[in-house]
C-alpha atoms as a PDB file:
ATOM      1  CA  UNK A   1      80.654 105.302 102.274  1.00  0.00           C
ATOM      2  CA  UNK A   2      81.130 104.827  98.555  1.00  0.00           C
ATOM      3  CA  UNK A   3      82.233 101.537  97.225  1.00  0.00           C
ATOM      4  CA  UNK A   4      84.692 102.441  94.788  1.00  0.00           C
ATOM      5  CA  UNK A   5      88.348 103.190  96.047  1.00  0.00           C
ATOM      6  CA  UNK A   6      88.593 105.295  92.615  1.00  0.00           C
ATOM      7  CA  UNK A   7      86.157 107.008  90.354  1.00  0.00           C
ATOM      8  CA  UNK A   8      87.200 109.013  87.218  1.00  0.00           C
ATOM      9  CA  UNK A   9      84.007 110.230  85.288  1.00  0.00           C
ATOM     10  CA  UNK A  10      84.897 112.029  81.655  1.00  0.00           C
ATOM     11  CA  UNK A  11      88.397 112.876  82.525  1.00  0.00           C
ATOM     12  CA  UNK A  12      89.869 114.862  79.826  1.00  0.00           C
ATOM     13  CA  UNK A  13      93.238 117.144  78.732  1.00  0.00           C
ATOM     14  CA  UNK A  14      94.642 118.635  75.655  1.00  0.00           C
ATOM     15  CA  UNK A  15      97.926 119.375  74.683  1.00  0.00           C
ATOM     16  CA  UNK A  16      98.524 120.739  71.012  1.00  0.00           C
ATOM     17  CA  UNK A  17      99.074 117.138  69.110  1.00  0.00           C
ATOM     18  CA  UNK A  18      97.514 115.431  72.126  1.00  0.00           C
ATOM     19  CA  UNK A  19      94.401 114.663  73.342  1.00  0.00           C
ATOM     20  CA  UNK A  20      93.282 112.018  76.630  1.00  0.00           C
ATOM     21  CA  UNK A  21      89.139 112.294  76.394  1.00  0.00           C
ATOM     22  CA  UNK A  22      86.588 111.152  78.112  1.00  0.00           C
ATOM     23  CA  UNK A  23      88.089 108.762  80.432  1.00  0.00           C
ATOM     24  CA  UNK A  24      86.117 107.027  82.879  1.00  0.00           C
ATOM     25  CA  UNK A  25      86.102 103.636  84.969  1.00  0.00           C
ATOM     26  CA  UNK A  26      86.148 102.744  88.562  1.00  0.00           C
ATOM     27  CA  UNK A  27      88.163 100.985  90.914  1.00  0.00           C
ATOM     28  CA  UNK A  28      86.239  99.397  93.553  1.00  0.00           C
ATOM     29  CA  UNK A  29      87.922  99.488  97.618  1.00  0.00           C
ATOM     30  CA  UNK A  30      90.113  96.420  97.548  1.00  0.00           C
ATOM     31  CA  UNK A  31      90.972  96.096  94.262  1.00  0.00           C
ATOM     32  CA  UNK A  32      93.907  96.605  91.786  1.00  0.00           C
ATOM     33  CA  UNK A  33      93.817  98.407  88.565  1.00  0.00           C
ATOM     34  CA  UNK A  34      96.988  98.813  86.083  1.00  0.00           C
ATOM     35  CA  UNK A  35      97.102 101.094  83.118  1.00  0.00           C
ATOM     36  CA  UNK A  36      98.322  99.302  80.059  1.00  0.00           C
ATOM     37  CA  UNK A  37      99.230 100.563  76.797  1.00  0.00           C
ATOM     38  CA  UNK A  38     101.778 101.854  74.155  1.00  0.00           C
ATOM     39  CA  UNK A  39     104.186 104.292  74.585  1.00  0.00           C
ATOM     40  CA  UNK A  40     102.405 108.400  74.110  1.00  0.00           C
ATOM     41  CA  UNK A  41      98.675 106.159  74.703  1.00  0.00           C
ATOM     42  CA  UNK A  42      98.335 109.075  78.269  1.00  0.00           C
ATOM     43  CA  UNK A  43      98.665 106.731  80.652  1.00  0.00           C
ATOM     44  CA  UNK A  44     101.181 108.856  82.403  1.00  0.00           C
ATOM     45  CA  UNK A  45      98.814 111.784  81.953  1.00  0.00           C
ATOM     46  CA  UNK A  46      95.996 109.735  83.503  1.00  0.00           C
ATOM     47  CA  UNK A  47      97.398 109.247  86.808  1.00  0.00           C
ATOM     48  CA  UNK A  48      98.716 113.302  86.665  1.00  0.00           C
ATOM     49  CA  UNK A  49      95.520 114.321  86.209  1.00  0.00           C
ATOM     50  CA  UNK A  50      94.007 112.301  89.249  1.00  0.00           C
ATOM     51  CA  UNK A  51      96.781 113.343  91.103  1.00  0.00           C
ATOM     52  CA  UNK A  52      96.064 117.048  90.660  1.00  0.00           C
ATOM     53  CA  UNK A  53      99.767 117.289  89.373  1.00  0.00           C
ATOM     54  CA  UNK A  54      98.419 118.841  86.087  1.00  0.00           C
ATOM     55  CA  UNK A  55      94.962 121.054  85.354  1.00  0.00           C
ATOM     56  CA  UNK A  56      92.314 118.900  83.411  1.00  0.00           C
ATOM     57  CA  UNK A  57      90.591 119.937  81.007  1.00  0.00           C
ATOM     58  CA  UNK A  58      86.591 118.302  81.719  1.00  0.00           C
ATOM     59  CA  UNK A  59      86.051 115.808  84.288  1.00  0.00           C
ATOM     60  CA  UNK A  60      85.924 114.628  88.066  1.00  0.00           C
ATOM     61  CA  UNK A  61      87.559 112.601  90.295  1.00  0.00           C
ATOM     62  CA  UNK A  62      86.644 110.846  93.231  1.00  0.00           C
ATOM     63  CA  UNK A  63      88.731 109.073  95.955  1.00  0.00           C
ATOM     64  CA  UNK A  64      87.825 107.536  98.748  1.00  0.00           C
ATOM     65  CA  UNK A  65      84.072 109.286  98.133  1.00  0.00           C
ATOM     66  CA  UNK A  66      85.971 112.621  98.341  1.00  0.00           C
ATOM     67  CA  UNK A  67      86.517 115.113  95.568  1.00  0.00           C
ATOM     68  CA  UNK A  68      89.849 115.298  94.783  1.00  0.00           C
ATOM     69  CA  UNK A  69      90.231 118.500  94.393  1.00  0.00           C
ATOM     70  CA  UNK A  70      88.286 119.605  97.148  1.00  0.00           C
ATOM     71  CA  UNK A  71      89.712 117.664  99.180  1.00  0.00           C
ATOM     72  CA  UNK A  72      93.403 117.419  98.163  1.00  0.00           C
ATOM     73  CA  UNK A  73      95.156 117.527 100.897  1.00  0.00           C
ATOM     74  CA  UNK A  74      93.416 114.710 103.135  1.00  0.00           C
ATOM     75  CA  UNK A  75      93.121 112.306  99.892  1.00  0.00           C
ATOM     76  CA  UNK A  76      96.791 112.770  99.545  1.00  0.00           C
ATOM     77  CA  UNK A  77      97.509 112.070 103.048  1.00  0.00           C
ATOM     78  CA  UNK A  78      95.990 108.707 102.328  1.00  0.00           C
ATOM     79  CA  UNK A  79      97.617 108.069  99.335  1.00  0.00           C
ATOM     80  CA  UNK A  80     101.056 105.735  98.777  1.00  0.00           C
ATOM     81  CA  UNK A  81     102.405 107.351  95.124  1.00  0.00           C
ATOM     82  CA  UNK A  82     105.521 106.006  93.683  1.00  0.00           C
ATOM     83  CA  UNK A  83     106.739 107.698  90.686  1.00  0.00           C
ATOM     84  CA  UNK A  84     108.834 105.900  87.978  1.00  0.00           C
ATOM     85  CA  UNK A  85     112.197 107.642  88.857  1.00  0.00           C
ATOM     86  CA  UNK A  86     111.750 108.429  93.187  1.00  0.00           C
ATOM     87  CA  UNK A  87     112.394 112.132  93.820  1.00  0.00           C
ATOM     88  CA  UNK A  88     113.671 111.900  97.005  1.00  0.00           C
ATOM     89  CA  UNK A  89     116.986 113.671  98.262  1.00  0.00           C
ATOM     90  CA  UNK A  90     119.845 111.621  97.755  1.00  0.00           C
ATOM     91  CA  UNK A  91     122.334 112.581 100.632  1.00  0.00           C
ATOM     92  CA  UNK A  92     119.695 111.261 102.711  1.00  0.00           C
ATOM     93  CA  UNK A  93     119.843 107.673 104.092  1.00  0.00           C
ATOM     94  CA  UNK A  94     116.550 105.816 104.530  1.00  0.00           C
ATOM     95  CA  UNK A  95     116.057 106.108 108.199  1.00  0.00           C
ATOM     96  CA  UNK A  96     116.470 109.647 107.561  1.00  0.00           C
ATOM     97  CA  UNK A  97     114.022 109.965 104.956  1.00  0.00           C
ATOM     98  CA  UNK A  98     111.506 108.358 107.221  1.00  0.00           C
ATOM     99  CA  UNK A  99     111.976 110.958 110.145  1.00  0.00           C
ATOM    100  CA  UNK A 100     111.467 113.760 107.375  1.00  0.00           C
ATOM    101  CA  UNK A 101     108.639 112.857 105.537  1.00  0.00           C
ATOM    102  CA  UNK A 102     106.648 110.844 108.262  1.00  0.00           C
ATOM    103  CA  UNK A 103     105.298 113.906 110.005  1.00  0.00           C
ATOM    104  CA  UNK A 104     103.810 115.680 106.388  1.00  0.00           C
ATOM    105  CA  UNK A 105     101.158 112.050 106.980  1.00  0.00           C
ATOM    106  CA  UNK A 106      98.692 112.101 110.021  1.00  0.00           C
ATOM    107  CA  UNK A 107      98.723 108.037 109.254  1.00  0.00           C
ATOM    108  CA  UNK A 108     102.427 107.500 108.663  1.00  0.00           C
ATOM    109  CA  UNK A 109     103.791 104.482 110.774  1.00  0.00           C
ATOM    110  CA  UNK A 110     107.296 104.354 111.736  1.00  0.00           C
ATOM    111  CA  UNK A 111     107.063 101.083 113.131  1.00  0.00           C
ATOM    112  CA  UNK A 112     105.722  99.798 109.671  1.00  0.00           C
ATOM    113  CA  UNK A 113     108.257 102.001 107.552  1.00  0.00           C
ATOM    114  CA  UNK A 114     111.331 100.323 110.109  1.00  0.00           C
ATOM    115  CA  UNK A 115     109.318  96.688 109.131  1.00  0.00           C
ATOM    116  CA  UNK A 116     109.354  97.200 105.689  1.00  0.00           C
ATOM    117  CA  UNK A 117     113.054  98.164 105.244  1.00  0.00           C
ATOM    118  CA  UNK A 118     113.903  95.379 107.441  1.00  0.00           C
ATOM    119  CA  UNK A 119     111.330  93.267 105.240  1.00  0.00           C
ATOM    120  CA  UNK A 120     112.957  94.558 101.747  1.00  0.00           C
ATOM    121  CA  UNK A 121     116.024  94.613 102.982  1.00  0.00           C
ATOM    122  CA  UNK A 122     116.877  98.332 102.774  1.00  0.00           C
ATOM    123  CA  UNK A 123     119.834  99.532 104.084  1.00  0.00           C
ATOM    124  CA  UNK A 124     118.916 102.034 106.633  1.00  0.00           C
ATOM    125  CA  UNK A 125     121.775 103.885 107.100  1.00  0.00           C
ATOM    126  CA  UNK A 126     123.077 104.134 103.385  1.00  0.00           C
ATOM    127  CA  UNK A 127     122.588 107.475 101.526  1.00  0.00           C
ATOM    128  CA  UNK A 128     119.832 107.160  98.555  1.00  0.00           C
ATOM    129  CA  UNK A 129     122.222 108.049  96.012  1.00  0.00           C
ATOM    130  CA  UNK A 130     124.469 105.375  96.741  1.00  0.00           C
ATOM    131  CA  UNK A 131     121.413 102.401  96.572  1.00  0.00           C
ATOM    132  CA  UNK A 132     120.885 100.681  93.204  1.00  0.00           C
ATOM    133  CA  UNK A 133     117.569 101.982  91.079  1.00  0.00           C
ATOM    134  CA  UNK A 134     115.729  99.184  92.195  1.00  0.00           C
ATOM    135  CA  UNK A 135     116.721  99.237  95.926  1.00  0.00           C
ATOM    136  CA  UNK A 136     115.311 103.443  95.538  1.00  0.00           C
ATOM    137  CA  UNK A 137     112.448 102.084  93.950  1.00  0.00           C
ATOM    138  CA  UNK A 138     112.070  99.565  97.056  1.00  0.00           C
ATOM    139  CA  UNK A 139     112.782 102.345  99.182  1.00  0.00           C
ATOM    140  CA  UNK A 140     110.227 104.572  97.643  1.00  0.00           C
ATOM    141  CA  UNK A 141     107.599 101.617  97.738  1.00  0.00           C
ATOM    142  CA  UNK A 142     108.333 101.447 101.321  1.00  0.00           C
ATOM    143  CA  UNK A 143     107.841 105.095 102.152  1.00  0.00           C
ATOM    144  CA  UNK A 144     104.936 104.871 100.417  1.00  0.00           C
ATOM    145  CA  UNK A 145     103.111 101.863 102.234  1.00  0.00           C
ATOM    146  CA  UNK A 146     103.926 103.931 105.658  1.00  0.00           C
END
């Protein structure tokens, strides 16, 4: 079992007036990394690239000791993502959202989803579109930790 959590090795993209190259570092298991940097720096195309959300250009990415790409799907299942503005559907209420995305993760946990929106205080029964940002951000943190 590898030690790292992460590994990016010479992670590159280019976009016409754009370039991220040759990015690499390591996050070992147990550990927390942030990106930090200005505004256009490709921080956001960082973490789409080792999500598989766009094509890179040069590079690989590990996770979990697993190629990413190769194996997509069961890195994914072990990943919690939160993006900066949730996509979720907002005529759903949270307790919904947790019976509809729950099954798409062999290691979802409803009794840790109903914890942490009785933890964060998430109202269970109140559609998504009617929560503040930040309680949908809470909301999406907790979906993502299940």
């Amino acid at each position: 079992m590898t030690e790292n959590a992460l590994e990016v090795r010479g992670l590159s993209k280019a976009y016409r007036g754009f370039t991220v190259k040759d990015v690499s570092f390591a996050i070992p298991r147990g550990y927390v990394m942030g990106l930090i940097g200005p505004n256009g720096a490709g921080k956001t195309t960082i973490i789409k690239l080792i999500m598989n959300l766009i094509s890179r250009g040069a590079g690989d990415v590990e996770i979990f000791g697993l190629d990413s790409r190769e194996h997509e799907v069961e890195v994914k299942s072990r990943i919690g993502f939160v993006y900066d503005e949730p996509c979720l559907p907002h005529d759903a209420t949270a307790r919904e959202l947790g019976w509809a995305l729950g099954p798409f993760y062999s290691g979802w946990s409803e009794e840790r989803y109903c914890t942490l929106l009785g933890e964060f205080d998430v109202p269970e029964n109140r559609k998504f579109k009617k929560l503040s940002h930040g309680m949908q951000m809470t909301l999406a943190l907790a979906l993502a930790l299940s």
